[in-house]
C-alpha atoms as a PDB file:
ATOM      1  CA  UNK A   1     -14.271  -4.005 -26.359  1.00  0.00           C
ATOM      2  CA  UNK A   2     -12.108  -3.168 -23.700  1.00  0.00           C
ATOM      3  CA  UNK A   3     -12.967  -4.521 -19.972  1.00  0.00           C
ATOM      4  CA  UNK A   4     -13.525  -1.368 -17.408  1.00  0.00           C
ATOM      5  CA  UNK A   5     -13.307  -1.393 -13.846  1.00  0.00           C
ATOM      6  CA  UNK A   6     -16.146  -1.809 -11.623  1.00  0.00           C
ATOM      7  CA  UNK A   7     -15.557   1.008  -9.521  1.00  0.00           C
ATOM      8  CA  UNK A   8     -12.276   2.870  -8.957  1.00  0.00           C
ATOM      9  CA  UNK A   9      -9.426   1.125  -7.512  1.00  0.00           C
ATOM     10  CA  UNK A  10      -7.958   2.772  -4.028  1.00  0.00           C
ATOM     11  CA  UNK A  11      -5.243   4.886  -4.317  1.00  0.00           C
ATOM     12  CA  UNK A  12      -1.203   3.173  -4.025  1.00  0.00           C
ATOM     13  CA  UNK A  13      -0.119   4.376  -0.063  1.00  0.00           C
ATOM     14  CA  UNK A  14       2.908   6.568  -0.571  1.00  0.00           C
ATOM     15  CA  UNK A  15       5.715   7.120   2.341  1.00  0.00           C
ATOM     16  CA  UNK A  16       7.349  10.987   1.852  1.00  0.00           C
ATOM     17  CA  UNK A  17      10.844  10.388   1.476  1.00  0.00           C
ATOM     18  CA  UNK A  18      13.070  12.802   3.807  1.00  0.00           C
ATOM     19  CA  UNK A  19      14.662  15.472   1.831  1.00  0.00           C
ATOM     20  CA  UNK A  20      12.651  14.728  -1.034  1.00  0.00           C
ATOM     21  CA  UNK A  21       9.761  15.593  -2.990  1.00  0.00           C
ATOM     22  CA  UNK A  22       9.209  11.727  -4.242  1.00  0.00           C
ATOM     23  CA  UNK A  23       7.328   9.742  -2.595  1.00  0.00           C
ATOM     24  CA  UNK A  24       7.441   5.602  -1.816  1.00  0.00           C
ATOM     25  CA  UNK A  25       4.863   3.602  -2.912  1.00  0.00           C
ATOM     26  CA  UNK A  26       4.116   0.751  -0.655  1.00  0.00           C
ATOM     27  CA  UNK A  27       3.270  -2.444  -2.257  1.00  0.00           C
ATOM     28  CA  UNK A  28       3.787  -5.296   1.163  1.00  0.00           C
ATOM     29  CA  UNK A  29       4.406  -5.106   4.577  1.00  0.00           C
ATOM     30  CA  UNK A  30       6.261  -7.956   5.930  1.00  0.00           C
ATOM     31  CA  UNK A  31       6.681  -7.827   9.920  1.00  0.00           C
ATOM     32  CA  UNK A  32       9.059 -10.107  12.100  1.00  0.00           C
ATOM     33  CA  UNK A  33       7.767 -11.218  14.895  1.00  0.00           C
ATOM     34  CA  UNK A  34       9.598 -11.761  18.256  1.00  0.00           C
ATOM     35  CA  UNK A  35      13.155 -10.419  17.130  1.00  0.00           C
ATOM     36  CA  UNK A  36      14.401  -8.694  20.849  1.00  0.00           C
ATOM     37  CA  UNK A  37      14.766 -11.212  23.738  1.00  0.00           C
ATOM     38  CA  UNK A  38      13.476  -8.957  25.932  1.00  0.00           C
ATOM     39  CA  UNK A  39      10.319  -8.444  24.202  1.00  0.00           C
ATOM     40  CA  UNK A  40       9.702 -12.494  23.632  1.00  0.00           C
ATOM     41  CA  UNK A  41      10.345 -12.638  27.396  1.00  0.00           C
ATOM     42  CA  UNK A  42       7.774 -10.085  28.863  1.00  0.00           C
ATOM     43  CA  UNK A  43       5.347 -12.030  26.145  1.00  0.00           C
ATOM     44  CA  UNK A  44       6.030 -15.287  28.001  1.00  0.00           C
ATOM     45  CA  UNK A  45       7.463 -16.992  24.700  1.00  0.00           C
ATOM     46  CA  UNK A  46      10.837 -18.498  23.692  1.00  0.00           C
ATOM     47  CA  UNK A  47      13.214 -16.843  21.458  1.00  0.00           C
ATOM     48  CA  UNK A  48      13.449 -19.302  18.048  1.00  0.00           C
ATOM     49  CA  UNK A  49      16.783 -18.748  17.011  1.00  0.00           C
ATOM     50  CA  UNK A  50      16.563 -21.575  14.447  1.00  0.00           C
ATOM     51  CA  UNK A  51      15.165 -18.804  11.882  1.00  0.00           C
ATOM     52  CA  UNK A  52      12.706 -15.578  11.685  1.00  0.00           C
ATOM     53  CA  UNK A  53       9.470 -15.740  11.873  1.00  0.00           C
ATOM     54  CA  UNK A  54       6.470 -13.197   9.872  1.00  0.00           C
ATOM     55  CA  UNK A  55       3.594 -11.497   9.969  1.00  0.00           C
ATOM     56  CA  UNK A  56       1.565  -9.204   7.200  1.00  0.00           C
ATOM     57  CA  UNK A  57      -0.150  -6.236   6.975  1.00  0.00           C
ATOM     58  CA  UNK A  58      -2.016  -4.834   4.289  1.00  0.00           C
ATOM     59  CA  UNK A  59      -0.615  -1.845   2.930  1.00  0.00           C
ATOM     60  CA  UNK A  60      -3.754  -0.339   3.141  1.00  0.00           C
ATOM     61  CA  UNK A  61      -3.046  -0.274   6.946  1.00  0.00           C
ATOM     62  CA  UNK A  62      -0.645   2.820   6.472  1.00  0.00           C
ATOM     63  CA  UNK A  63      -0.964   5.546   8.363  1.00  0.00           C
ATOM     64  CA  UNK A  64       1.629   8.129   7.970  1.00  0.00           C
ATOM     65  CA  UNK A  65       3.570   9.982  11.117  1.00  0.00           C
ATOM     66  CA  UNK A  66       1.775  12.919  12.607  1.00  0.00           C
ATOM     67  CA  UNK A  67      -1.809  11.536  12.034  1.00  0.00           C
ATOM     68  CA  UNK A  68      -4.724  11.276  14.464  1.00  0.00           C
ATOM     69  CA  UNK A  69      -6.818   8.100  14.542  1.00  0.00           C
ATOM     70  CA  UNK A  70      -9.847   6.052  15.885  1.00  0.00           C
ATOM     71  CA  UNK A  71      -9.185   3.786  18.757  1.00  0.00           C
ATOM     72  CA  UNK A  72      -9.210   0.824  16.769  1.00  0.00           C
ATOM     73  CA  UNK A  73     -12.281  -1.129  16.698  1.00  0.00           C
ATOM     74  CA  UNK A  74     -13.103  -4.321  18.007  1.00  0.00           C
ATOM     75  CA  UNK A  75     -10.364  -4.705  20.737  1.00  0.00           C
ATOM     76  CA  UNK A  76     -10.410  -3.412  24.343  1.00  0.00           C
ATOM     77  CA  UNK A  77      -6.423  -3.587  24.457  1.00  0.00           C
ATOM     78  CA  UNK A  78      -4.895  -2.429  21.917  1.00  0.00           C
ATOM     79  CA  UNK A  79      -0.684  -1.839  22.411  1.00  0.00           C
ATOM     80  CA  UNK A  80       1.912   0.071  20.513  1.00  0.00           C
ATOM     81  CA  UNK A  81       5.175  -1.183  19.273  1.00  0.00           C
ATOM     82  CA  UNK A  82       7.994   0.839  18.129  1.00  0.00           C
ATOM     83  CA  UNK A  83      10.045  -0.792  15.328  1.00  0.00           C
ATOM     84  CA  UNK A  84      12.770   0.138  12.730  1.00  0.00           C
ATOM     85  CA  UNK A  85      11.789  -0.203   9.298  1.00  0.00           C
ATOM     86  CA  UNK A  86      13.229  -1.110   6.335  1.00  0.00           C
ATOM     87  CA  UNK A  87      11.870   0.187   2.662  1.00  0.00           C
ATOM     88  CA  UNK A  88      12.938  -2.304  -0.105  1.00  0.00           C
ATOM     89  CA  UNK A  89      13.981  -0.339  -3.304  1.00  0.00           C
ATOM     90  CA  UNK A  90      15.541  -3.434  -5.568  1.00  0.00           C
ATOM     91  CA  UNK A  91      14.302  -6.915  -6.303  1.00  0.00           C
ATOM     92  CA  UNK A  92      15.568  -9.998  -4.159  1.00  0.00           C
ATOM     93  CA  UNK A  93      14.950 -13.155  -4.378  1.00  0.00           C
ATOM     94  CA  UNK A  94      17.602 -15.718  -2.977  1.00  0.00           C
ATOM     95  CA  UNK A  95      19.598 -13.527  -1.635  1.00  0.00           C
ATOM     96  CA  UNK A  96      22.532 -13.825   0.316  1.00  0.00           C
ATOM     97  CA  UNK A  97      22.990 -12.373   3.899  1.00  0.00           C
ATOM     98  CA  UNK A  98      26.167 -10.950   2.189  1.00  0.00           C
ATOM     99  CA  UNK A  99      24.236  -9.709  -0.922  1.00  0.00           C
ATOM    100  CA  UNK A 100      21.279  -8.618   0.884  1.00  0.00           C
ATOM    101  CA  UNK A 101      21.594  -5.010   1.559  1.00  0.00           C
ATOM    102  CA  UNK A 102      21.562  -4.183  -1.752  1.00  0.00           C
ATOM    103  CA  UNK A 103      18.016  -4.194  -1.781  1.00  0.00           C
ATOM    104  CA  UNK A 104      17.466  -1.304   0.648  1.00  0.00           C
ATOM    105  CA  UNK A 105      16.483   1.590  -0.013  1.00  0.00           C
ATOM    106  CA  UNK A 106      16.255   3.158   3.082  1.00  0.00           C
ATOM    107  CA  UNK A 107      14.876   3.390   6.632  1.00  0.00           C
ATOM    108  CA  UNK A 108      12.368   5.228   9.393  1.00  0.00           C
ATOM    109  CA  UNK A 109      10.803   4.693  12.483  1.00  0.00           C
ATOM    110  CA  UNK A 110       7.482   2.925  12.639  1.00  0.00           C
ATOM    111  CA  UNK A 111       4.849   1.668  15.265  1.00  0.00           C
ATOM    112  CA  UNK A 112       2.637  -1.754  14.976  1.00  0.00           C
ATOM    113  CA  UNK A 113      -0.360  -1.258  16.765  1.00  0.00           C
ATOM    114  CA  UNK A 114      -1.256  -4.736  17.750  1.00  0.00           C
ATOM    115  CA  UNK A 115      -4.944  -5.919  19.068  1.00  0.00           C
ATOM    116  CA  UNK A 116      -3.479  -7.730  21.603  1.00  0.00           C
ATOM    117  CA  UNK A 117      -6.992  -9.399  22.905  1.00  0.00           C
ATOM    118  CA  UNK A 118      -7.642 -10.510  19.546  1.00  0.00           C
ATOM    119  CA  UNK A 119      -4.028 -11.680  18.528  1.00  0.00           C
ATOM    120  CA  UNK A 120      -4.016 -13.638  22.145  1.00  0.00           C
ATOM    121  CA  UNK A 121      -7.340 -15.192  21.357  1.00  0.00           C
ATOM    122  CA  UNK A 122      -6.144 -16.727  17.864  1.00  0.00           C
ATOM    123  CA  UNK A 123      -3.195 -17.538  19.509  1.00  0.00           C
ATOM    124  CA  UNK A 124      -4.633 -19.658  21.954  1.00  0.00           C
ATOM    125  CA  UNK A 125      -7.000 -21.380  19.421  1.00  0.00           C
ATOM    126  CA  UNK A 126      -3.830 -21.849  17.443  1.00  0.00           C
ATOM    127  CA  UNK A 127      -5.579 -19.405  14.134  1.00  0.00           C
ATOM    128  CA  UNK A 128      -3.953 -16.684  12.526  1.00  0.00           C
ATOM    129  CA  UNK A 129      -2.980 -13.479  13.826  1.00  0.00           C
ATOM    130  CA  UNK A 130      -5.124 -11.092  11.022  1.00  0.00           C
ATOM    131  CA  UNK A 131      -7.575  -9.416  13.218  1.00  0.00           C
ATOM    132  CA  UNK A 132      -4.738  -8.481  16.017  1.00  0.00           C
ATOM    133  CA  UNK A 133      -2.700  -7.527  13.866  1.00  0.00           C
ATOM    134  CA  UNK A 134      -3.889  -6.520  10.173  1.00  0.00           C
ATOM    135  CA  UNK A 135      -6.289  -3.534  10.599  1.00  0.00           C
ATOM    136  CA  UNK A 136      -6.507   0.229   9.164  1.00  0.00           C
ATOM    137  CA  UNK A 137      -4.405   2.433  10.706  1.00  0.00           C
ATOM    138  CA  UNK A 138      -2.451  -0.336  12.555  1.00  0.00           C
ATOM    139  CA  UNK A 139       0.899   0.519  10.617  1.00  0.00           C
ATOM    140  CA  UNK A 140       2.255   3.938  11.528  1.00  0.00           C
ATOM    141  CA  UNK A 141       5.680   5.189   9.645  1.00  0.00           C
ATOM    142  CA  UNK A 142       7.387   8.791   9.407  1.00  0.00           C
ATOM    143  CA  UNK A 143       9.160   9.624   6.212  1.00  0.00           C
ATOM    144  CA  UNK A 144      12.358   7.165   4.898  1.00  0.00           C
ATOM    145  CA  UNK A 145      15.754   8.000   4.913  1.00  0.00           C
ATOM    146  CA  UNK A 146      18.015   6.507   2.489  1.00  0.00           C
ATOM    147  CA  UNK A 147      20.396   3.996   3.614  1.00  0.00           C
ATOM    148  CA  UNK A 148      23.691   6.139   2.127  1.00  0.00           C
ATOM    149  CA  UNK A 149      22.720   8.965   4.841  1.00  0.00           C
ATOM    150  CA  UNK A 150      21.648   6.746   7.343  1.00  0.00           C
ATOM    151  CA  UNK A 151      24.950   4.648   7.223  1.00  0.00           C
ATOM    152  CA  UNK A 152      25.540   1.497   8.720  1.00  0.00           C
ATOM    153  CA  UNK A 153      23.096  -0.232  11.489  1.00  0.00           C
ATOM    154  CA  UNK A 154      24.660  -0.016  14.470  1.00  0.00           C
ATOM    155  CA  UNK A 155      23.841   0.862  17.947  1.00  0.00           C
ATOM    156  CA  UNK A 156      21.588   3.805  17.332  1.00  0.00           C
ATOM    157  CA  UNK A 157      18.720   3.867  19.967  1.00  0.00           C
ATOM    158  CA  UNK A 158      15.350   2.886  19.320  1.00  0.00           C
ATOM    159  CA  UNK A 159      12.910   4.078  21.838  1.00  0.00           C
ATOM    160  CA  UNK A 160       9.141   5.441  22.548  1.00  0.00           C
ATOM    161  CA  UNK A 161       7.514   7.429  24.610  1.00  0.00           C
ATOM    162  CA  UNK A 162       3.259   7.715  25.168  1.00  0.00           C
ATOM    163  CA  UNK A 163       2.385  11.065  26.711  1.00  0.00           C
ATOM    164  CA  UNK A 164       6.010  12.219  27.727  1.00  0.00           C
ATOM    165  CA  UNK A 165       7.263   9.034  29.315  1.00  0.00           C
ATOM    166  CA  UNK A 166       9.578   6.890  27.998  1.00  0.00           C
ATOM    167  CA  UNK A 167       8.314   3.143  27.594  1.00  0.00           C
ATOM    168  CA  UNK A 168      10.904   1.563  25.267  1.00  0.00           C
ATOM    169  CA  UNK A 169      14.105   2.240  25.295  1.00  0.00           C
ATOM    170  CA  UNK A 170      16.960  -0.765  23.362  1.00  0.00           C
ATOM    171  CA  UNK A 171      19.366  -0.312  20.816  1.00  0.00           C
ATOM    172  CA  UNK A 172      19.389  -1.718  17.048  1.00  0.00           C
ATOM    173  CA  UNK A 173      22.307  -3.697  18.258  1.00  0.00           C
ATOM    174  CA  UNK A 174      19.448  -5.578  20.217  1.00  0.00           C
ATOM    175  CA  UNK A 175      17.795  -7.380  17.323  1.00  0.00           C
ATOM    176  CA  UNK A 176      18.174 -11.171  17.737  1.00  0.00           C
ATOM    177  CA  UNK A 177      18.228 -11.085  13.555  1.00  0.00           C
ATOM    178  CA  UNK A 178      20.168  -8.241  11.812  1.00  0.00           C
ATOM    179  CA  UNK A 179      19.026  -6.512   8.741  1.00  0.00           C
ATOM    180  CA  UNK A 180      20.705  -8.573   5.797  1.00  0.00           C
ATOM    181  CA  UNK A 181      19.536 -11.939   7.927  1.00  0.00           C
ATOM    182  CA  UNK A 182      16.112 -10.591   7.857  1.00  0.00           C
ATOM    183  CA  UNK A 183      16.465 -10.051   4.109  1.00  0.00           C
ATOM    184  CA  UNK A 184      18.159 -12.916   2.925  1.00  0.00           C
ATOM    185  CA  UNK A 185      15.653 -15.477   4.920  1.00  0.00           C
ATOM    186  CA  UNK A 186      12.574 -13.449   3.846  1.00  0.00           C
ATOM    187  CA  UNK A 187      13.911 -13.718   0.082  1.00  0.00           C
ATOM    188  CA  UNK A 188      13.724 -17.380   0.093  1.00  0.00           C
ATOM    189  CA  UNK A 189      10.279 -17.426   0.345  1.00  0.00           C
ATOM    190  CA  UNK A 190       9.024 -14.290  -1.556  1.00  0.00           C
ATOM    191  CA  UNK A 191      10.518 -11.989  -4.756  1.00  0.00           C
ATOM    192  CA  UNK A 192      10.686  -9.097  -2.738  1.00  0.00           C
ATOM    193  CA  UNK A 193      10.498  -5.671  -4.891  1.00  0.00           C
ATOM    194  CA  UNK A 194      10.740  -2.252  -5.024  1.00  0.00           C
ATOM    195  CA  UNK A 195       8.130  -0.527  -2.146  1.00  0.00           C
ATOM    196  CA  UNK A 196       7.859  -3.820   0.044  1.00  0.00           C
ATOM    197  CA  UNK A 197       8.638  -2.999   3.802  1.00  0.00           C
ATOM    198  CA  UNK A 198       9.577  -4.516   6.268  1.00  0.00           C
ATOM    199  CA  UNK A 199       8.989  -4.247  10.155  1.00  0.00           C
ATOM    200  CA  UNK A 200      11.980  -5.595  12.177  1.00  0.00           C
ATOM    201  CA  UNK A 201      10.181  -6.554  15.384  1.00  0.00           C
ATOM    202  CA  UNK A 202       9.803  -4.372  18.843  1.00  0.00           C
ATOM    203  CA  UNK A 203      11.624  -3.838  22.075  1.00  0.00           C
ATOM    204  CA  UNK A 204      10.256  -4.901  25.813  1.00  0.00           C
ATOM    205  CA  UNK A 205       8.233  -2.106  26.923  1.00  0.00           C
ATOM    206  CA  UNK A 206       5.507  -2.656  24.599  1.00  0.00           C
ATOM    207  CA  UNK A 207       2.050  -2.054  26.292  1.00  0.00           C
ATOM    208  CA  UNK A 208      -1.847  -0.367  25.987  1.00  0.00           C
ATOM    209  CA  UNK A 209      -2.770   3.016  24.274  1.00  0.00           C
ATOM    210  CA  UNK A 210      -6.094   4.719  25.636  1.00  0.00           C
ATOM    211  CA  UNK A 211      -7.986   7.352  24.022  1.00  0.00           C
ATOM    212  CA  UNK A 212      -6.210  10.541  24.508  1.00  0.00           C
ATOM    213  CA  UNK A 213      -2.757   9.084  24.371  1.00  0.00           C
ATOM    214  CA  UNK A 214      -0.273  10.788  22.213  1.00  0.00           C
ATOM    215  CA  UNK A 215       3.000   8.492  21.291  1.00  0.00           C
ATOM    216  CA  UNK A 216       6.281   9.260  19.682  1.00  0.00           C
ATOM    217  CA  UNK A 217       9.097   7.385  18.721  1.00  0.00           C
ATOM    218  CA  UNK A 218      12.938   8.095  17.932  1.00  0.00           C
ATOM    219  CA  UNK A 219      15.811   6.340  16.328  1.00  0.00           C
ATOM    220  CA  UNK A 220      19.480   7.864  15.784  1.00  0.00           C
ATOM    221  CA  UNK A 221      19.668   9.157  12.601  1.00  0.00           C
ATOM    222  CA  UNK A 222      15.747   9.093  11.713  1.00  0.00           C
ATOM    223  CA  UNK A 223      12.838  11.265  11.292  1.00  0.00           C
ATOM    224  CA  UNK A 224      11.056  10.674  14.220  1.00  0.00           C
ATOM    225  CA  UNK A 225       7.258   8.910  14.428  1.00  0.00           C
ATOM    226  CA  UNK A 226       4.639  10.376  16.056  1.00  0.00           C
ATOM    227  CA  UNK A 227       0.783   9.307  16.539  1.00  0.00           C
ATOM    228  CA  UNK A 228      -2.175  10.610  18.674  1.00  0.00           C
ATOM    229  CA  UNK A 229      -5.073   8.536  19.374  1.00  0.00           C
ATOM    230  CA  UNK A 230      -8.065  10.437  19.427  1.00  0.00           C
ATOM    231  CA  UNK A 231     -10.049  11.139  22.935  1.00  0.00           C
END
């Protein structure tokens, strides 16, 4: 007799795909922590240029571009941080930094929301960063581009703005660890595949959202990232 599940399994989150009636299904998110100077600096940490360091979400923590939510429970402070994403669309697994690109199958703009509070209060009892950082809705991403009309990473802007002002403002050329770097270091430790993505850290600027806010984000050559949080 064949087993049956106990109740229904949630649905795969999907990513629309710009141009494109397919859709991306996530499986991971994978998020690098502290990758612009500037950033690490306002945070009052050290850049560790000896190798990348990561974070997770759940992909259940997908919210897609456009959306509405919640002010996120539990936290008093929660903060926005604009990133650059990359959507894996081939397995890697010891990679090389030369090698590494292969894997991508494109790009878009996200935004971490972070429970700062929380995330400082592990931090400080030297725990995990799950509840700052792993919660529904706390992964916001517009639709991918593919890397072949994206073209290479360069210098395009990244930047955000919350109600009409700009907040961060850098350049991709900023990260401390590029793309294939981020890629080939990740793939030591992890087979990545097909739908993993990956968040390649935030700019300075980063700071609260209140209830009302509305936030949207822009790279060159993206689909832009928008999110309201609800009054």
């Amino acid at each position: 007799m064949s087993a049956k599940m106990l109740f229904d399994p949630a649905p795969t989150p999907t990513v629309p795909i710009s141009g494109s009636d397919a859709l991306f299904p996530v499986r991971r998110i994978f998020c690098v922590g502290r990758n612009y100077a500037a950033h690490a600096a306002e945070m009052g940490n050290e850049v560790d240029r000896e190798a990348p360091f990561y974070f997770a979400k759940s992909a259940h923590a997908l919210a897609l571009s456009g959306t509405e939510i919640a002010y996120p429970p539990g936290t008093s402070d929660c903060h926005y941080e604009m990133e650059f994403v990359m959507a894996i669309g081939a397995p890697a697994h010891q990679v090389s930094v030369k090698d590494a690109m292969a894997a991508v199958y494109g790009y878009a703009c996200g935004i971490d929301l972070t429970r700062r509070d929380l995330q400082a209060a592990a931090k400080e009892k030297r725990r995990p960063w799950d509840l700052g950082k792993d919660f529904e809705n706390a992964a916001i991403m517009a639709p991918i581009t593919p890397a072949a009309r994206f073209g290479s990473i360069a210098d395009q802007a990244i930047m955000l703005e919350m109600d009409g002002a700009r907040v961060q403002d850098a350049t991709l050329r900023d990260m401390i660890w590029s793309a294939p770097e981020i890629i080939a270091h990740l793939s030591r430790f992890y087979h990545l595949a097909p739908g993993d993505l990956i968040y390649t850290g935030t700019p300075a600027g980063v700071g609260p959202v209140a209830p009302g806010a509305a936030l949207e984000g822009h790279i060159d050559g993206l689909a832009p990232v928008s999110l309201r949080i609800a009054g």
